[in-house]
C-alpha atoms as a PDB file:
ATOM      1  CA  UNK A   1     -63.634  12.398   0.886  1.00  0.00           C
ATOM      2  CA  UNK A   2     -61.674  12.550  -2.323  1.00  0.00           C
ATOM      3  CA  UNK A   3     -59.696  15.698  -1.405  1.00  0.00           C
ATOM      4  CA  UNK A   4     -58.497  14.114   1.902  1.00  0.00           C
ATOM      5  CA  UNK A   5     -57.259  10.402   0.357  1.00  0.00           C
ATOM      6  CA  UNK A   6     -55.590  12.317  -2.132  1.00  0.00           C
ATOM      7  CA  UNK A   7     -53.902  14.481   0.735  1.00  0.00           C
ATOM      8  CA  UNK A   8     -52.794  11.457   2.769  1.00  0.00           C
ATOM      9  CA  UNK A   9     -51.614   9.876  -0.349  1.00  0.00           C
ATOM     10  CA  UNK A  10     -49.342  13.272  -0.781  1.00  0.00           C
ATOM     11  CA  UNK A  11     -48.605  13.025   3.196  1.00  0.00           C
ATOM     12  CA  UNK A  12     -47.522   9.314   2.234  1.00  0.00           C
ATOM     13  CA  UNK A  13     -45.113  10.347  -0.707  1.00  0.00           C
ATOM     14  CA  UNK A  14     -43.511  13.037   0.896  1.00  0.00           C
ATOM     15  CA  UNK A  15     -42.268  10.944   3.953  1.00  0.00           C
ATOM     16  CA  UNK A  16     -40.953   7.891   1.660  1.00  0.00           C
ATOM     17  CA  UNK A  17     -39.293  10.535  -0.323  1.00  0.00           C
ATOM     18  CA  UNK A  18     -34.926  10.173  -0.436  1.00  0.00           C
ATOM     19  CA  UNK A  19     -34.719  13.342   1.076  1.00  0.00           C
ATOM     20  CA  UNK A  20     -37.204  12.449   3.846  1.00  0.00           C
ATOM     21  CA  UNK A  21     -35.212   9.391   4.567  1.00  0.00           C
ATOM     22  CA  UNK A  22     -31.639  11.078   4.703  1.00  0.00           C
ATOM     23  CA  UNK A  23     -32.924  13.762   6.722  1.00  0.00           C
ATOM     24  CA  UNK A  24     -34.208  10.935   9.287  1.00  0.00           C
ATOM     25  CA  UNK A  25     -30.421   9.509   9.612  1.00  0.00           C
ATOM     26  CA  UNK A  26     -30.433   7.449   6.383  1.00  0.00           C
ATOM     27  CA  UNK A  27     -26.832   7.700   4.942  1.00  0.00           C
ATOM     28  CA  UNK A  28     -26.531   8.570   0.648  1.00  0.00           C
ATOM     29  CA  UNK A  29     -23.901   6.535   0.343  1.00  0.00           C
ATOM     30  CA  UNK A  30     -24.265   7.415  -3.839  1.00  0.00           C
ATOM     31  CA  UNK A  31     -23.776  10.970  -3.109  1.00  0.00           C
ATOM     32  CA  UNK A  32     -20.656  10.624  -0.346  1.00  0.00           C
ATOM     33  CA  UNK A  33     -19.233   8.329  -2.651  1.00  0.00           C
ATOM     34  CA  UNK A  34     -19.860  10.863  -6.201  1.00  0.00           C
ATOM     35  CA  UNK A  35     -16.574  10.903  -8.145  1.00  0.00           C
ATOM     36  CA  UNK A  36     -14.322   8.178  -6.349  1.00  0.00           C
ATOM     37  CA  UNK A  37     -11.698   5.478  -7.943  1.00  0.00           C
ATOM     38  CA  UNK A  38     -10.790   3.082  -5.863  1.00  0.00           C
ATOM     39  CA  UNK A  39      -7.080   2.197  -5.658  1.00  0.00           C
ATOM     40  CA  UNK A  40      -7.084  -0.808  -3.753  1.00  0.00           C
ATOM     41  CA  UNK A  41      -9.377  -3.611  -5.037  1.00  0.00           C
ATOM     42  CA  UNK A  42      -9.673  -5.740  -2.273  1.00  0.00           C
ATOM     43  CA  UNK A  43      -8.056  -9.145  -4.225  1.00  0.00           C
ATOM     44  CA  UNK A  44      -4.455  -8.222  -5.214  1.00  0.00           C
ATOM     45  CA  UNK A  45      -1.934  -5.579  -5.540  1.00  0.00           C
ATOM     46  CA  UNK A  46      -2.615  -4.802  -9.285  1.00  0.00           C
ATOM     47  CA  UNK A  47      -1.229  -1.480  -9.900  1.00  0.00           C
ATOM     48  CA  UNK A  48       0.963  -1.268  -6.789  1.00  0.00           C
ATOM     49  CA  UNK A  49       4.158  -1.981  -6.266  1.00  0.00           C
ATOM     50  CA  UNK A  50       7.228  -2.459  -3.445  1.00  0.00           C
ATOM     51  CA  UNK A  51      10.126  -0.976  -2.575  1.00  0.00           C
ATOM     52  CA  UNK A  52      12.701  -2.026   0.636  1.00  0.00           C
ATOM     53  CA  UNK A  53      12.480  -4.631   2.810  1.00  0.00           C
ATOM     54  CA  UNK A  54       9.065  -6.062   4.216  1.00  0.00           C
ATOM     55  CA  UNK A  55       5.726  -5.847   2.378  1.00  0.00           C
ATOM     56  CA  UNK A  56       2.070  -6.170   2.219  1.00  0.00           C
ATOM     57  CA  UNK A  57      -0.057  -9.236   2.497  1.00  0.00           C
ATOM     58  CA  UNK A  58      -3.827  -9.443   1.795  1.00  0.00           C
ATOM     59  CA  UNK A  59      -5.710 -10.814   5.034  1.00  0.00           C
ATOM     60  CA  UNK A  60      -9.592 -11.233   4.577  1.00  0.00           C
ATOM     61  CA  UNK A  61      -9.606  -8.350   1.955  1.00  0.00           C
ATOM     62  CA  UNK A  62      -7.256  -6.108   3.450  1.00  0.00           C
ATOM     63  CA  UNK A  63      -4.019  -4.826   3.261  1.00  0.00           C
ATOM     64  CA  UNK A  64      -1.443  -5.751   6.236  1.00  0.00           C
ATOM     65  CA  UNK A  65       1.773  -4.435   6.043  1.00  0.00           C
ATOM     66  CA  UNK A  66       4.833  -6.782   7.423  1.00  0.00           C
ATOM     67  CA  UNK A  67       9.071  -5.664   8.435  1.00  0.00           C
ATOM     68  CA  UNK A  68      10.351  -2.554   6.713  1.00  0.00           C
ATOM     69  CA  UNK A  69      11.031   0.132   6.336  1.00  0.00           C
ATOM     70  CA  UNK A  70       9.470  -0.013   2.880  1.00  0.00           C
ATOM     71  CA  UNK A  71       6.637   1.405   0.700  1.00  0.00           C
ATOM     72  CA  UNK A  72       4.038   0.235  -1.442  1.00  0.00           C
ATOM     73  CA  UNK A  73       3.455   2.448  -3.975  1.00  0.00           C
ATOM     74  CA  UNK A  74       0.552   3.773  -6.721  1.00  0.00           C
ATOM     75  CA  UNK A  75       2.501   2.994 -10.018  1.00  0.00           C
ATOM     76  CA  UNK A  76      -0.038   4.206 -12.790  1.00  0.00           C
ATOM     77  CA  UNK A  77      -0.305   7.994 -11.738  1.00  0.00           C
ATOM     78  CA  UNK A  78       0.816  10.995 -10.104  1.00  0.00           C
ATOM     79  CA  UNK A  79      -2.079  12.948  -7.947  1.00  0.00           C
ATOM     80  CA  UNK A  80      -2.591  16.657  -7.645  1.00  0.00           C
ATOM     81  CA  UNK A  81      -5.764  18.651  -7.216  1.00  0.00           C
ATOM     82  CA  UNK A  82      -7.502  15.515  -5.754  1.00  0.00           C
ATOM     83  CA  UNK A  83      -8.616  14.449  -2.480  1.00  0.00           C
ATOM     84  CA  UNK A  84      -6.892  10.823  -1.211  1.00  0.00           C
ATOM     85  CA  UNK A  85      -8.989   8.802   0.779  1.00  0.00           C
ATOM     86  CA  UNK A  86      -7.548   5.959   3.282  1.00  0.00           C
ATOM     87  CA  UNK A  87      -9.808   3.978   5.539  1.00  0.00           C
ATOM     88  CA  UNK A  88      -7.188   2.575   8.175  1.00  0.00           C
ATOM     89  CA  UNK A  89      -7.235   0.711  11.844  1.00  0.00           C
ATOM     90  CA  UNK A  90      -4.027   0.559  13.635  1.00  0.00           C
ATOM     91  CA  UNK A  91      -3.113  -2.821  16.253  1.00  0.00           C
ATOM     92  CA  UNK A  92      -1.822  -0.890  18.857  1.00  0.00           C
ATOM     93  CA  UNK A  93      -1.995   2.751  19.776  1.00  0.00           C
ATOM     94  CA  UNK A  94       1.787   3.652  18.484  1.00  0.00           C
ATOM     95  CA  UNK A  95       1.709   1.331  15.384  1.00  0.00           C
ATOM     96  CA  UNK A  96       3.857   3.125  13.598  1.00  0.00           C
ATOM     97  CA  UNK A  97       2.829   3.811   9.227  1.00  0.00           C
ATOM     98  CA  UNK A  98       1.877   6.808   7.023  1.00  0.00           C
ATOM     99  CA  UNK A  99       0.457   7.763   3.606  1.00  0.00           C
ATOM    100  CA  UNK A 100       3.103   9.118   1.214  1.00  0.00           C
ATOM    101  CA  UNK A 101       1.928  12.020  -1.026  1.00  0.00           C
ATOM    102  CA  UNK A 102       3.680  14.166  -3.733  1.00  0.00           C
ATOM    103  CA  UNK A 103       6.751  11.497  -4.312  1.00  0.00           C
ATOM    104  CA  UNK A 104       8.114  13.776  -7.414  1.00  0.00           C
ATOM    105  CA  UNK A 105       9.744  10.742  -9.546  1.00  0.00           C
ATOM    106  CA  UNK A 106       8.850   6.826  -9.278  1.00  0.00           C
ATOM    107  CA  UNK A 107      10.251   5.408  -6.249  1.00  0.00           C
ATOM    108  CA  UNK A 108      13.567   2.857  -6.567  1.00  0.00           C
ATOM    109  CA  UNK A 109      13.996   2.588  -2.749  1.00  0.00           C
ATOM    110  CA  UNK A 110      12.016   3.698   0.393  1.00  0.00           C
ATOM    111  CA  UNK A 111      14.107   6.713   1.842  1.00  0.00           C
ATOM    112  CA  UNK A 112      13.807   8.766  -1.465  1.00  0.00           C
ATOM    113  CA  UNK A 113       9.708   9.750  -0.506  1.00  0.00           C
ATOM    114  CA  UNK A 114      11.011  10.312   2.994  1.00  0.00           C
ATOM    115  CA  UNK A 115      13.332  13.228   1.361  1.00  0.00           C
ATOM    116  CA  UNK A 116      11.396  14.408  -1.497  1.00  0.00           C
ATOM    117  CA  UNK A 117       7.893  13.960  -0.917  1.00  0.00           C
ATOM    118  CA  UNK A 118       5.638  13.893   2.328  1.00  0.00           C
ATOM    119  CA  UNK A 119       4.708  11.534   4.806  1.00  0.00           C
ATOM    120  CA  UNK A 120       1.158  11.641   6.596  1.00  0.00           C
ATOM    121  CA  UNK A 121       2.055   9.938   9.379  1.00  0.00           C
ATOM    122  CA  UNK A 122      -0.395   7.286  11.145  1.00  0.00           C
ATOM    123  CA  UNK A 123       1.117   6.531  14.821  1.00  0.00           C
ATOM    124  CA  UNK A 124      -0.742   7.756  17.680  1.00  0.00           C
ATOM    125  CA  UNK A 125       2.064   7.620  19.864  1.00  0.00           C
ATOM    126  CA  UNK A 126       4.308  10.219  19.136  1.00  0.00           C
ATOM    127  CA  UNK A 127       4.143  14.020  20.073  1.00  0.00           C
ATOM    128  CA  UNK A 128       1.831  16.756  18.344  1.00  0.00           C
ATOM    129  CA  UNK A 129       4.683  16.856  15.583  1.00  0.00           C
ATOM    130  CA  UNK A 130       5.057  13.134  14.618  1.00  0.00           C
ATOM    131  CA  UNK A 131       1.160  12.021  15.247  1.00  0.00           C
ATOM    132  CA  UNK A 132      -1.530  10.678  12.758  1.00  0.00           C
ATOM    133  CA  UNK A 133      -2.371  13.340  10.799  1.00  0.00           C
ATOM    134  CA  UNK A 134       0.516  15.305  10.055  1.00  0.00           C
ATOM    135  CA  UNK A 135       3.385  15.978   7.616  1.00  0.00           C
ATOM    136  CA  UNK A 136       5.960  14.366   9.779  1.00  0.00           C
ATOM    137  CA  UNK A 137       7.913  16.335  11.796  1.00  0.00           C
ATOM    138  CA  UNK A 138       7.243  19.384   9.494  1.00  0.00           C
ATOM    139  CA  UNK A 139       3.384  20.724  11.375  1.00  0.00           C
ATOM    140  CA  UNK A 140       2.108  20.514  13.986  1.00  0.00           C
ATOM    141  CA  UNK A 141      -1.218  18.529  14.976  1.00  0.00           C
ATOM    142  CA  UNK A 142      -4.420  20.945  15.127  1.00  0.00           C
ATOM    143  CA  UNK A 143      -6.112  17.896  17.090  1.00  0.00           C
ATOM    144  CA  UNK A 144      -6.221  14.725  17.641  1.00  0.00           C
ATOM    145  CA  UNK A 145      -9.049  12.716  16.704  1.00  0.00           C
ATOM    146  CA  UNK A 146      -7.355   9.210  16.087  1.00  0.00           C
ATOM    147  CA  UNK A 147      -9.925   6.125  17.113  1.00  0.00           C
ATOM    148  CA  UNK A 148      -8.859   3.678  19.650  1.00  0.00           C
ATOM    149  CA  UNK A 149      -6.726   0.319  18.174  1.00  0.00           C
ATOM    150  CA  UNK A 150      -8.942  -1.361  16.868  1.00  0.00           C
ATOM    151  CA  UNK A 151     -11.683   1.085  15.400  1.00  0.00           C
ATOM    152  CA  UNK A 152     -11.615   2.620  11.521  1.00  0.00           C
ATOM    153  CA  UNK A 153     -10.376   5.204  10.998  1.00  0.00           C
ATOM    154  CA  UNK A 154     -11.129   7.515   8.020  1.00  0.00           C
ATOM    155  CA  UNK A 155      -8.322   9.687   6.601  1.00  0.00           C
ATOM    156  CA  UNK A 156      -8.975  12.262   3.924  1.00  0.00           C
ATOM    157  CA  UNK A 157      -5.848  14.169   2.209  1.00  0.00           C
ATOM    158  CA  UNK A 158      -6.577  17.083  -0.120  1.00  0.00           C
ATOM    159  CA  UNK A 159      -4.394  18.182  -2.208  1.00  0.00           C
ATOM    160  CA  UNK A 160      -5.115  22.030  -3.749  1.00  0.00           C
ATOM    161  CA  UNK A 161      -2.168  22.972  -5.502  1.00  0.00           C
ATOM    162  CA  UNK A 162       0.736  23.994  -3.518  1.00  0.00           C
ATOM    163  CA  UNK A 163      -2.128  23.558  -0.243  1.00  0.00           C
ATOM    164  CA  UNK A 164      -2.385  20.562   1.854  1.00  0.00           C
ATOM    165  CA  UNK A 165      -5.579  19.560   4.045  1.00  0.00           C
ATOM    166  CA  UNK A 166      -5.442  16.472   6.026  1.00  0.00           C
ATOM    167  CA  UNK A 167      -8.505  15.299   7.864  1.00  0.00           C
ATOM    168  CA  UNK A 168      -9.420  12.420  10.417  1.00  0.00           C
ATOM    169  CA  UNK A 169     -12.704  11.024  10.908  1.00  0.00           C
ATOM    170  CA  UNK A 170     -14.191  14.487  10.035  1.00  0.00           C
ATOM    171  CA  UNK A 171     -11.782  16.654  12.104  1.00  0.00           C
ATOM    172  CA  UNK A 172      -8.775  18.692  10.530  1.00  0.00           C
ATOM    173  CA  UNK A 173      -5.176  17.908  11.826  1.00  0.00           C
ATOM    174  CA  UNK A 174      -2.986  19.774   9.119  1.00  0.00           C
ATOM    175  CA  UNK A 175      -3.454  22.826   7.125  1.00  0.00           C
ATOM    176  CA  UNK A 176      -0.211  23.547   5.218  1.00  0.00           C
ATOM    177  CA  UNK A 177       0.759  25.681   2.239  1.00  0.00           C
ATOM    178  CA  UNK A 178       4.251  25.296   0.696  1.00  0.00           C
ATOM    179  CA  UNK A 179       6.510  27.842   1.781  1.00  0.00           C
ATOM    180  CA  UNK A 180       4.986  28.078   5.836  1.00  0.00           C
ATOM    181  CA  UNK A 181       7.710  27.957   7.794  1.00  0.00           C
ATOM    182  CA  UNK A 182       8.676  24.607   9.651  1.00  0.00           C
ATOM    183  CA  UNK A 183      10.814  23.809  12.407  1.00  0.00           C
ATOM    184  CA  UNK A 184      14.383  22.307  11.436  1.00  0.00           C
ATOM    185  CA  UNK A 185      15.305  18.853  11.015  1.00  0.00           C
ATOM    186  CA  UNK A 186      16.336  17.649  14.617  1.00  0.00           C
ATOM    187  CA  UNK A 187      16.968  13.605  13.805  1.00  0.00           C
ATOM    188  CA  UNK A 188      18.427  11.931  10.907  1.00  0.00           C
ATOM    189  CA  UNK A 189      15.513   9.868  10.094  1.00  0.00           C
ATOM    190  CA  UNK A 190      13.327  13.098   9.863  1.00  0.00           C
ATOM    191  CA  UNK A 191      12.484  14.734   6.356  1.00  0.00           C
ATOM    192  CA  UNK A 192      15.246  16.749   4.400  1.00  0.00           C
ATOM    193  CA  UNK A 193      12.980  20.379   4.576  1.00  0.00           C
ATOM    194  CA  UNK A 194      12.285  22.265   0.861  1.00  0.00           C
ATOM    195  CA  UNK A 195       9.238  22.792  -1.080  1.00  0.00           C
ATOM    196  CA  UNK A 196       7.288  19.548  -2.436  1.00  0.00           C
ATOM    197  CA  UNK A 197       5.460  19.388  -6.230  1.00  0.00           C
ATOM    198  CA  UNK A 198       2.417  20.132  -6.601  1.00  0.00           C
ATOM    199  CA  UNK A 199       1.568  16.767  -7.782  1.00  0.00           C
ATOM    200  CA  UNK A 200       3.166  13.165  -7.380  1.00  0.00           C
ATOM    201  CA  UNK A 201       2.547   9.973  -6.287  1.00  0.00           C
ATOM    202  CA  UNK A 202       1.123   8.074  -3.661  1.00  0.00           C
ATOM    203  CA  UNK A 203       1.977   5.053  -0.897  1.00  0.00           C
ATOM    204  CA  UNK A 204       1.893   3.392   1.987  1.00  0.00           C
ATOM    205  CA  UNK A 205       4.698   2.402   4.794  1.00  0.00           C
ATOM    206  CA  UNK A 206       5.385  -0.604   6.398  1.00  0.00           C
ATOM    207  CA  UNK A 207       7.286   0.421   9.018  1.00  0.00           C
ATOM    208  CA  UNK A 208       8.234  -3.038  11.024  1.00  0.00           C
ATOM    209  CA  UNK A 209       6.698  -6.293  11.855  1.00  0.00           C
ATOM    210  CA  UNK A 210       5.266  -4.905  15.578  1.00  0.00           C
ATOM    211  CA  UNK A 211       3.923  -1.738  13.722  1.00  0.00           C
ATOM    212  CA  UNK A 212       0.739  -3.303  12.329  1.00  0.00           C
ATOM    213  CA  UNK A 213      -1.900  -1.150  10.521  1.00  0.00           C
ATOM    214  CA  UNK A 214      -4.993  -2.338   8.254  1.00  0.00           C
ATOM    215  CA  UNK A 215      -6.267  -1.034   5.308  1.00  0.00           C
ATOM    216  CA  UNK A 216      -9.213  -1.441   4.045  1.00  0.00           C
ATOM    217  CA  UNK A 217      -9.778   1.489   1.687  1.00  0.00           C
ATOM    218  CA  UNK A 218      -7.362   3.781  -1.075  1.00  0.00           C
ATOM    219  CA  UNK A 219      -9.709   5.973  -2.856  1.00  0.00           C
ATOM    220  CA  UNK A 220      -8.913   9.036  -4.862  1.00  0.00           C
ATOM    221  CA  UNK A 221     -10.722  11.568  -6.724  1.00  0.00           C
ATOM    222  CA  UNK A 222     -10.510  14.864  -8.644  1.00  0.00           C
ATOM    223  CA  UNK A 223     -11.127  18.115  -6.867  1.00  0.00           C
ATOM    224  CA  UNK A 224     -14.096  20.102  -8.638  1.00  0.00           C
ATOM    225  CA  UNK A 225     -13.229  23.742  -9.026  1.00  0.00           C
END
């Protein structure tokens, strides 16, 4: 009698157990969320600031851009070897934004990022060239996994050295390396072409007042090598 209580009362631990639970769809948020700063507080743009017309305003805890072209920008560091996390929905499915990475010097107006750093674009609109995902204009879209208007989307941007990963909800769009060739600048509002530092800093567009795109969500953290 004693051996079998004490075997149910293993039986009992082992399916309360963390593991138990996360293997029977219970998410570890602790562990997804191991090693992340959060840019973007949810209250006010402490540690941000604008460049060009338009801006941001806060609605219900999130970020919603308004006119442009401009950029809010990450004023306290530059990012390399990290991973960037944005949690975005978009109004409409061509609401046009992006997430600037690798802007070499602080920005003074909104056209020097465009030139000298990268743009992941966010407008699901546009061909397999100027789609969420990737460096606009400059790769071309491995898929295309945006959500519907409406829905969250979660966009993850590692940066590896000279290497740059962009992911949607779980699916790869870009994998880029400075120096892989890209097609030439066709338009004048496209990027000047030419290698990118390996670190820099980070924004987000507003591109115009019918191009409206929430965010919830600017995380970063350090890649682990």
């Amino acid at each position: 009698m004693l051996r079998s209580a004490v075997l149910s009362l293993a039986v009992l631990v082992f399916s309360l157990s963390p593991a138990r639970a996360q293997e029977a769809g219970a998410p570890d948020t602790a562990a997804q969320d191991t090693g992340w700063k959060q840019l973007f507080n949810g209250k006010d743009l402490t540690g941000w600031e604008h460049v060009g017309p338009g801006g941001f305003t806060l609605e219900d805890g999130l970020l919603k851009p308004h006119g442009g072209m401009g950029l809010l920008w990450y004023t306290s560091e530059k990012f390399g070897n990290a991973q960037i996390r944005v949690v975005f929905k978009a109004v409409q499915n061509d609401s046009n934004s992006g997430v600037f990475i690798r802007i070499p010097e602080k920005p003074t107006e909104p056209w020097m990022p465009v030139n000298k750093g990268y743009e992941v674009q966010i407008d699901n609109g546009e061909d397999d060239y100027h789609c969420t995902g990737v460096l606009y204009s400059l790769v071309k879209a491995l898929a295309r996994p945006q959500k519907p208007p409406g829905e969250w989307n979660t966009m993850v941007i590692t940066l590896d050295g000279p290497h740059t990963i962009v992911e949607l909800n779980g699916v790869k769009v870009t994998d880029y390396t400075e120096g892989d060739p890209v097609p030439p600048k066709k338009e004048q509002w496209e990027p000047d072409r030419g290698l990118r530092p390996n670190e820099g800093y980070m924004g987000l567009q507003n591109h115009s007042d019918r191009d409206v795109v929430y965010f919830k969500e600017v995380a970063v953290r350090t890649l682990s090598h």
